[in-house]
C-alpha atoms as a PDB file:
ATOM      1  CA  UNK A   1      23.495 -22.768   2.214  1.00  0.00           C
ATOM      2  CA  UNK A   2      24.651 -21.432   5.319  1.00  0.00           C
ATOM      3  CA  UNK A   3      28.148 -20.861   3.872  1.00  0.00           C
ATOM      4  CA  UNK A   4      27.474 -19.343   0.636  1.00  0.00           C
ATOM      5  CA  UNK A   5      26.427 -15.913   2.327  1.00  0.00           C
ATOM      6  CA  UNK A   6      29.705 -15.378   3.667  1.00  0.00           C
ATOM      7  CA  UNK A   7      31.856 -16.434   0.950  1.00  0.00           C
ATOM      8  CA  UNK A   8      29.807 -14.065  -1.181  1.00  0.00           C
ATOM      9  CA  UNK A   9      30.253 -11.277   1.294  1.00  0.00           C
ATOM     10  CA  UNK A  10      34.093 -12.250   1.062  1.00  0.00           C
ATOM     11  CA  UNK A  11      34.040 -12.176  -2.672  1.00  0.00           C
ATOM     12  CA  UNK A  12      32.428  -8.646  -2.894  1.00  0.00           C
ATOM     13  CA  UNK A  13      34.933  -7.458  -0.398  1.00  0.00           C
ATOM     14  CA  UNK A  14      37.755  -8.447  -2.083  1.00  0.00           C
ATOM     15  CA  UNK A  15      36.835  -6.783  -5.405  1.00  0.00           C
ATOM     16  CA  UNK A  16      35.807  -3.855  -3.296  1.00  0.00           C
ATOM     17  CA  UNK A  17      39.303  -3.827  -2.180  1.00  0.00           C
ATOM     18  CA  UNK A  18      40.653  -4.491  -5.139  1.00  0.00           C
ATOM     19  CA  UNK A  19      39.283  -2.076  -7.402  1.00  0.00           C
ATOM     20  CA  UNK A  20      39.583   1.006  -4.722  1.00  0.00           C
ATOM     21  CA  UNK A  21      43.173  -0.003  -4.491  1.00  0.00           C
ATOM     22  CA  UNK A  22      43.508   1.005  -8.624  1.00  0.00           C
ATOM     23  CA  UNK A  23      42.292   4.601  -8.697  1.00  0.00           C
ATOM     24  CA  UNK A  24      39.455   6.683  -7.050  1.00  0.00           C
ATOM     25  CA  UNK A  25      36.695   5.841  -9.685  1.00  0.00           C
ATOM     26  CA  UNK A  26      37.655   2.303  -8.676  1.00  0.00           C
ATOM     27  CA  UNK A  27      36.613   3.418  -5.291  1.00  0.00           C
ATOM     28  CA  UNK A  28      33.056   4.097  -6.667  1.00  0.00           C
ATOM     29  CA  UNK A  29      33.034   0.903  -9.097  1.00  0.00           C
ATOM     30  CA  UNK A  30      33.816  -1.557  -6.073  1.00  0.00           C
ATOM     31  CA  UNK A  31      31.588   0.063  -3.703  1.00  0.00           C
ATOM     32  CA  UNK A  32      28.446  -0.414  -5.736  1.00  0.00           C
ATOM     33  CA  UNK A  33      29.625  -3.886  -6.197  1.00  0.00           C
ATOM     34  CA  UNK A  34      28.749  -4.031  -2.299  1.00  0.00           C
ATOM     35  CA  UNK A  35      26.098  -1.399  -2.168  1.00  0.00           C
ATOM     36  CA  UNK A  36      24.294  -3.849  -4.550  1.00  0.00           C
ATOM     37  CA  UNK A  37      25.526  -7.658  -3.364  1.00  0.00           C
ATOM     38  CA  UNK A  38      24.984  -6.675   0.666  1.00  0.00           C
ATOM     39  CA  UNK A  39      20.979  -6.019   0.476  1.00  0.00           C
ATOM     40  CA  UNK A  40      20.892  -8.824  -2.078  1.00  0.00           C
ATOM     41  CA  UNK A  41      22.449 -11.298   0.783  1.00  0.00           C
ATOM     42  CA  UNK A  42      20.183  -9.658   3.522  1.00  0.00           C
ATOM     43  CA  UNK A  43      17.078 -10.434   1.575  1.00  0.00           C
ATOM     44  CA  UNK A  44      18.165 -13.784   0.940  1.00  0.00           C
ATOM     45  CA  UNK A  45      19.099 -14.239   4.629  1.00  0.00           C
ATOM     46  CA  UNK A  46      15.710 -12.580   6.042  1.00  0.00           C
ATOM     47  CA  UNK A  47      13.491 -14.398   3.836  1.00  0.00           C
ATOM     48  CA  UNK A  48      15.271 -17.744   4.679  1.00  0.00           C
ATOM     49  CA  UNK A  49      14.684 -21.214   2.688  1.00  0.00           C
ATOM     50  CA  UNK A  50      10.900 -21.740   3.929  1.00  0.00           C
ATOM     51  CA  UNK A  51       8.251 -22.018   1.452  1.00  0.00           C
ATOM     52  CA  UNK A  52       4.597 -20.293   2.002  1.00  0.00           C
ATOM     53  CA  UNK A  53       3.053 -17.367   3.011  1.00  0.00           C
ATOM     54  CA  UNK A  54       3.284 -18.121   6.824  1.00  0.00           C
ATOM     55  CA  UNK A  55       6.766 -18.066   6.949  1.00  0.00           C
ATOM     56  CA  UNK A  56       8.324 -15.546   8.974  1.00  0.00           C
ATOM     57  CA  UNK A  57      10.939 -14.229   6.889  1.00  0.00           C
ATOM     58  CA  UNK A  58       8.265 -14.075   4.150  1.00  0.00           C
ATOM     59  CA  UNK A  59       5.873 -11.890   6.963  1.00  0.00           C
ATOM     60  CA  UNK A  60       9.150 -10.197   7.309  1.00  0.00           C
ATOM     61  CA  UNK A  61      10.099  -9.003   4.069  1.00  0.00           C
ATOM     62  CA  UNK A  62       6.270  -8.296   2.869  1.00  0.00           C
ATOM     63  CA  UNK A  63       5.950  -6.330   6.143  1.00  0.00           C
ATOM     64  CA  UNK A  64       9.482  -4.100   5.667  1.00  0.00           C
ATOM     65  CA  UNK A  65       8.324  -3.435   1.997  1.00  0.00           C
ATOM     66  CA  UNK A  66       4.732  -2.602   2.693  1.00  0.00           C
ATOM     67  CA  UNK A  67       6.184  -0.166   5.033  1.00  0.00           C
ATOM     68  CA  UNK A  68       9.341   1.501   2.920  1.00  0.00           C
ATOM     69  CA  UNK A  69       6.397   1.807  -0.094  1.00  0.00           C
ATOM     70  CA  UNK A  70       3.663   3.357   1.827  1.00  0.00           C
ATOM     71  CA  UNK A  71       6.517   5.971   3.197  1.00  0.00           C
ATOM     72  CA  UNK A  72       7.823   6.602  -0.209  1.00  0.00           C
ATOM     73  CA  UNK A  73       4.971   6.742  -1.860  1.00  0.00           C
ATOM     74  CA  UNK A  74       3.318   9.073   1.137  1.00  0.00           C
ATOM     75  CA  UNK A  75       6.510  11.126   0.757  1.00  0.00           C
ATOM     76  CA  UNK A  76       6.292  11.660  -2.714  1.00  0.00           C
ATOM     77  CA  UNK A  77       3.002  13.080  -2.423  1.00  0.00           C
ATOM     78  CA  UNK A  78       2.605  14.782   0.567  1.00  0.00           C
ATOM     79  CA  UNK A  79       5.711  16.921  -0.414  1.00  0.00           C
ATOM     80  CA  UNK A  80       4.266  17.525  -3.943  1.00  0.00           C
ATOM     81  CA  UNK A  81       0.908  18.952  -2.328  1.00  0.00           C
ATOM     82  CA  UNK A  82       2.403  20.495   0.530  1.00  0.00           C
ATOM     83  CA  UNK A  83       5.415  21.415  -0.767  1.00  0.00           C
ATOM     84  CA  UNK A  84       7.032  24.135   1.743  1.00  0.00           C
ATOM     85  CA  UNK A  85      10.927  23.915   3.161  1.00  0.00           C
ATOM     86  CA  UNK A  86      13.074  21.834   1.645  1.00  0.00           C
ATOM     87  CA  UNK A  87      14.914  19.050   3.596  1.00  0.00           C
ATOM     88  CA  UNK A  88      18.444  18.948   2.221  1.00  0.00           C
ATOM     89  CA  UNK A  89      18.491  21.106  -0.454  1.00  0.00           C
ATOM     90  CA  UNK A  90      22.311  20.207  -1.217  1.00  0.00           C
ATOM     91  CA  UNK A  91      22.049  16.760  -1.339  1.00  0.00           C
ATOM     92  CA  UNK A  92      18.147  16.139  -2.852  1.00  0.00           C
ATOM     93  CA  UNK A  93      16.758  19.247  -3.813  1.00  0.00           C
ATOM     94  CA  UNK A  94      12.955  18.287  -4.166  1.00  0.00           C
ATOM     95  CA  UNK A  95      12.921  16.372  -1.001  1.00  0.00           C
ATOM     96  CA  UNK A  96      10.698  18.245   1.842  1.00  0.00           C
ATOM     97  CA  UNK A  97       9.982  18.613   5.360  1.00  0.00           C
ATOM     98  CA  UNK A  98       6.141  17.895   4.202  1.00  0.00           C
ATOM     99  CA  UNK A  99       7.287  14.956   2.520  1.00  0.00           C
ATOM    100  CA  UNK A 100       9.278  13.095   4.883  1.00  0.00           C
ATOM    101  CA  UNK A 101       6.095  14.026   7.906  1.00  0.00           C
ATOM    102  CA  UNK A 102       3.531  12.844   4.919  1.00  0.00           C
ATOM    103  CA  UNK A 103       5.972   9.190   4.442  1.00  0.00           C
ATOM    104  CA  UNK A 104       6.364   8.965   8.343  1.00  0.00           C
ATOM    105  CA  UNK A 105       2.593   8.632   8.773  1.00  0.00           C
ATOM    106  CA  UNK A 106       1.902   6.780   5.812  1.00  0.00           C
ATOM    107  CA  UNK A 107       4.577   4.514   6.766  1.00  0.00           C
ATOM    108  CA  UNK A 108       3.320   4.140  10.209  1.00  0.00           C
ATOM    109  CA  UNK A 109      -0.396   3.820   9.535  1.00  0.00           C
ATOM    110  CA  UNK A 110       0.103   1.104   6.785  1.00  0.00           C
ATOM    111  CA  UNK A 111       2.702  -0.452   8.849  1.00  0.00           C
ATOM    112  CA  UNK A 112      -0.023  -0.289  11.839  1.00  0.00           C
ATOM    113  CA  UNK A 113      -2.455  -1.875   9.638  1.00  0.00           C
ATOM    114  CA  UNK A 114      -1.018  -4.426   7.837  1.00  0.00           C
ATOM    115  CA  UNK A 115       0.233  -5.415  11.423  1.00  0.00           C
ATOM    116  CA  UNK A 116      -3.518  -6.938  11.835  1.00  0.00           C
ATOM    117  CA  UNK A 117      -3.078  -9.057   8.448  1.00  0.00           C
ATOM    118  CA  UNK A 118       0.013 -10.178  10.483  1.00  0.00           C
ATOM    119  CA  UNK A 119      -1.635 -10.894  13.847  1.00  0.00           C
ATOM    120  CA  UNK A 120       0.776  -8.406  15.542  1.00  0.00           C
ATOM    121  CA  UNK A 121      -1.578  -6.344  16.546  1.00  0.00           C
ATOM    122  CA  UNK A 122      -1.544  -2.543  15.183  1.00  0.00           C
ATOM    123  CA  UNK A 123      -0.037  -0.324  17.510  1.00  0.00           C
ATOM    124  CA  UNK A 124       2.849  -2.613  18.014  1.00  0.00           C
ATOM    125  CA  UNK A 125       3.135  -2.400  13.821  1.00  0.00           C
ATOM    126  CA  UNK A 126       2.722   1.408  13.884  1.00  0.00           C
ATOM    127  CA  UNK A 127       5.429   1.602  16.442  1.00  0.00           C
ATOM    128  CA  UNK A 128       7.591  -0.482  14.696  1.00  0.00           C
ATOM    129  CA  UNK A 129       7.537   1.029  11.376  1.00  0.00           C
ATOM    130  CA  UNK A 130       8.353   5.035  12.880  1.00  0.00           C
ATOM    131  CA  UNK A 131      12.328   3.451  12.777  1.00  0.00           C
ATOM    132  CA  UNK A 132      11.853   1.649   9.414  1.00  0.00           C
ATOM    133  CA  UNK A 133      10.527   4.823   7.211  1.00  0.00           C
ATOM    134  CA  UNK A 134      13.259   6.756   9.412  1.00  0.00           C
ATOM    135  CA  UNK A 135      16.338   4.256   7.460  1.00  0.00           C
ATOM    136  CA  UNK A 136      14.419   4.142   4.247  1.00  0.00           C
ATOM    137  CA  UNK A 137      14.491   8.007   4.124  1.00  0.00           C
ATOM    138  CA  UNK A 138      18.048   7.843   5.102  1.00  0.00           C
ATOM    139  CA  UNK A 139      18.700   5.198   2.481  1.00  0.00           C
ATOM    140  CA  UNK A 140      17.169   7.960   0.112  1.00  0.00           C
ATOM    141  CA  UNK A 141      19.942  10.263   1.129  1.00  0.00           C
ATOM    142  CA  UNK A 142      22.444   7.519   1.039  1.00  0.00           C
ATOM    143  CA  UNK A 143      21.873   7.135  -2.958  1.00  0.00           C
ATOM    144  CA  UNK A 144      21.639  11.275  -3.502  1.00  0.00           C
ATOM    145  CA  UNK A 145      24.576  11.659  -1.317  1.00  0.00           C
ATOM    146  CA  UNK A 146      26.267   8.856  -3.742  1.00  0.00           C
ATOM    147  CA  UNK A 147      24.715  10.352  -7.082  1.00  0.00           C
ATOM    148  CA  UNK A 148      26.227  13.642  -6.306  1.00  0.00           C
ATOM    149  CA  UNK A 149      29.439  12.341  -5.273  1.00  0.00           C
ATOM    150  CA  UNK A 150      29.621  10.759  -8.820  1.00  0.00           C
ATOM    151  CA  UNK A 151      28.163  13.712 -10.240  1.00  0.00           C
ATOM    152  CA  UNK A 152      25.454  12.091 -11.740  1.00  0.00           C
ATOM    153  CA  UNK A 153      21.639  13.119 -11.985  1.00  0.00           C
ATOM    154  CA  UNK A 154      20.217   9.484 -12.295  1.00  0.00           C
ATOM    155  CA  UNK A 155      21.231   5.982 -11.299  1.00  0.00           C
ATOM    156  CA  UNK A 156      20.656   4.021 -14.845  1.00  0.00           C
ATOM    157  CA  UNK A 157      18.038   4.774 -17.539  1.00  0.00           C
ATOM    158  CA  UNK A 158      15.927   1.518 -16.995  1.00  0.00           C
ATOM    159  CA  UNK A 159      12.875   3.728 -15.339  1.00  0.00           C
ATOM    160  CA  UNK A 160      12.998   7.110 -17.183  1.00  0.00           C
ATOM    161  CA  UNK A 161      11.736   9.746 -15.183  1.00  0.00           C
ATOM    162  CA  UNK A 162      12.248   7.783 -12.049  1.00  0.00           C
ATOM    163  CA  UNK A 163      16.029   8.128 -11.503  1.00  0.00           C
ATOM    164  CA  UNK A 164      16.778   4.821 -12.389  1.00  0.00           C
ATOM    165  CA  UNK A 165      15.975   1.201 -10.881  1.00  0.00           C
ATOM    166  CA  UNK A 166      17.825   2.210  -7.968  1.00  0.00           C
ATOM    167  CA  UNK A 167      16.061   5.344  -6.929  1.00  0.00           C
ATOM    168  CA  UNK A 168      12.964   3.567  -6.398  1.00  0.00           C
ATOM    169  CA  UNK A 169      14.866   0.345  -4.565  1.00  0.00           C
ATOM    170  CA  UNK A 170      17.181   2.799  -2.416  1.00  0.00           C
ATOM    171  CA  UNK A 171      14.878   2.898   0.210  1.00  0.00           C
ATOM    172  CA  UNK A 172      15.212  -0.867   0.713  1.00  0.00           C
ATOM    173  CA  UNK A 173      18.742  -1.118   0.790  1.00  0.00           C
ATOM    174  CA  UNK A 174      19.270   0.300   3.931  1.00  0.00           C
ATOM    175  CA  UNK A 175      16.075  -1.203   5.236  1.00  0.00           C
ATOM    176  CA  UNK A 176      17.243  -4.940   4.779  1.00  0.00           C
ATOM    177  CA  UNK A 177      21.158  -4.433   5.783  1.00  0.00           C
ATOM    178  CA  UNK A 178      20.041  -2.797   8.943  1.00  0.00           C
ATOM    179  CA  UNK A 179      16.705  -5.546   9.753  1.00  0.00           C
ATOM    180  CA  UNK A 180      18.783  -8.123   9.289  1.00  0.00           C
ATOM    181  CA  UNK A 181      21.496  -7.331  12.183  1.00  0.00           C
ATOM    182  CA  UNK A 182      18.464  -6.499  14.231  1.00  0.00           C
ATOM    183  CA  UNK A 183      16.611  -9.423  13.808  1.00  0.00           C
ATOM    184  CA  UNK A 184      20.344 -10.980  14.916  1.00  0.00           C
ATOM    185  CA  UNK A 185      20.321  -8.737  18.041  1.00  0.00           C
ATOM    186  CA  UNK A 186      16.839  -7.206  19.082  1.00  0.00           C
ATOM    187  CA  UNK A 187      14.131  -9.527  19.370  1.00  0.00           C
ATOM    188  CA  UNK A 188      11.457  -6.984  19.035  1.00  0.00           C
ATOM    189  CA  UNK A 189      11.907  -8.304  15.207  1.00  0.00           C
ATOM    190  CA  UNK A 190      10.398 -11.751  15.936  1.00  0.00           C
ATOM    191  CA  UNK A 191       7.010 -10.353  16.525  1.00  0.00           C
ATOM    192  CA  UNK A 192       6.669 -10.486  12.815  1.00  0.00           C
END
């Protein structure tokens, strides 16, 4: 198993390369060919080939997702009762300072707390989530800023009203690609 990751990786690549080297929309085409296969191998590699719930890439995962749903989920409401500035007005236009305050401390208190479900204790889970909403929220701006490049309002019509399937995984993305090189280099990770 060990080798499929990278000849996967290689694969994607090489279309990637291939299709930018056609035309500009190519470009686009072959980099959500990668913007798609990357998280998919980083899940895959962070979960790892154990089986049950005490597994600590399956800790790992449930932990990263409990914390990049409570922040969106917090964000997404705080900013529609708070409302007030707007974040990036260019790139997301209903995104607010209110929200991304209200996902930080959702984030961090459900991060905190399922950190005693995980025997980590929950400061050390509160502290660790505070960097994990902060990449989820810029994987949010990742997708706008790619939406906008490609002058579209939505990323597929599979959730309507949602911006499609990847609005509500685009959190996530960035979440997984960036946990697994730290898990790799900063063993703060292997509390989990």
């Amino acid at each position: 198993i060990n080798w499929v990751f990278p000849c996967i990786l290689v694969g994607a690549l090489l279309a990637f390369l291939e299709k930018a080297r056609r035309s500009e929309k190519g470009f686009w085409a072959a980099f959500g060919v990668v913007y798609l296969v990357l998280p998919s191998i980083a899940i895959l590699a962070l979960r790892g080939d154990h089986a049950g719930f005490d597994d600590h890439g399956f800790k790992l995962l449930a932990y990263l997702m409990v914390v990049v749903i409570a922040a969106d989920v917090g964000a997404y409401f705080g900013g529609s009762y708070f409302k007030g500035p707007k974040l990036a007005p260019k790139l997301s236009p209903k995104k607010t300072w209110s929200g991304l305050i209200s996902g930080i401390l959702t984030g961090v208190l459900l991060g905190g707390a399922f950190g005693v479900f995980l025997k980590m204790g929950p400061v050390s889970a509160g502290l660790l989530a505070f960097p994990i909403v902060l990449i989820s929220a810029g994987g949010d701006f990742l997708e706008s800023w790619v939406k906008r490049r490609m002058n579209v309002k939505d990323a597929g019509g599979i959730l309507p009203g949602h911006g499609g399937l990847l609005d509500r995984l685009d959190s996530l993305i960035l979440v997984v690609i960036v946990a697994l090189f730290a898990v790799h280099i900063y063993p703060v990770w292997n509390l989990i």
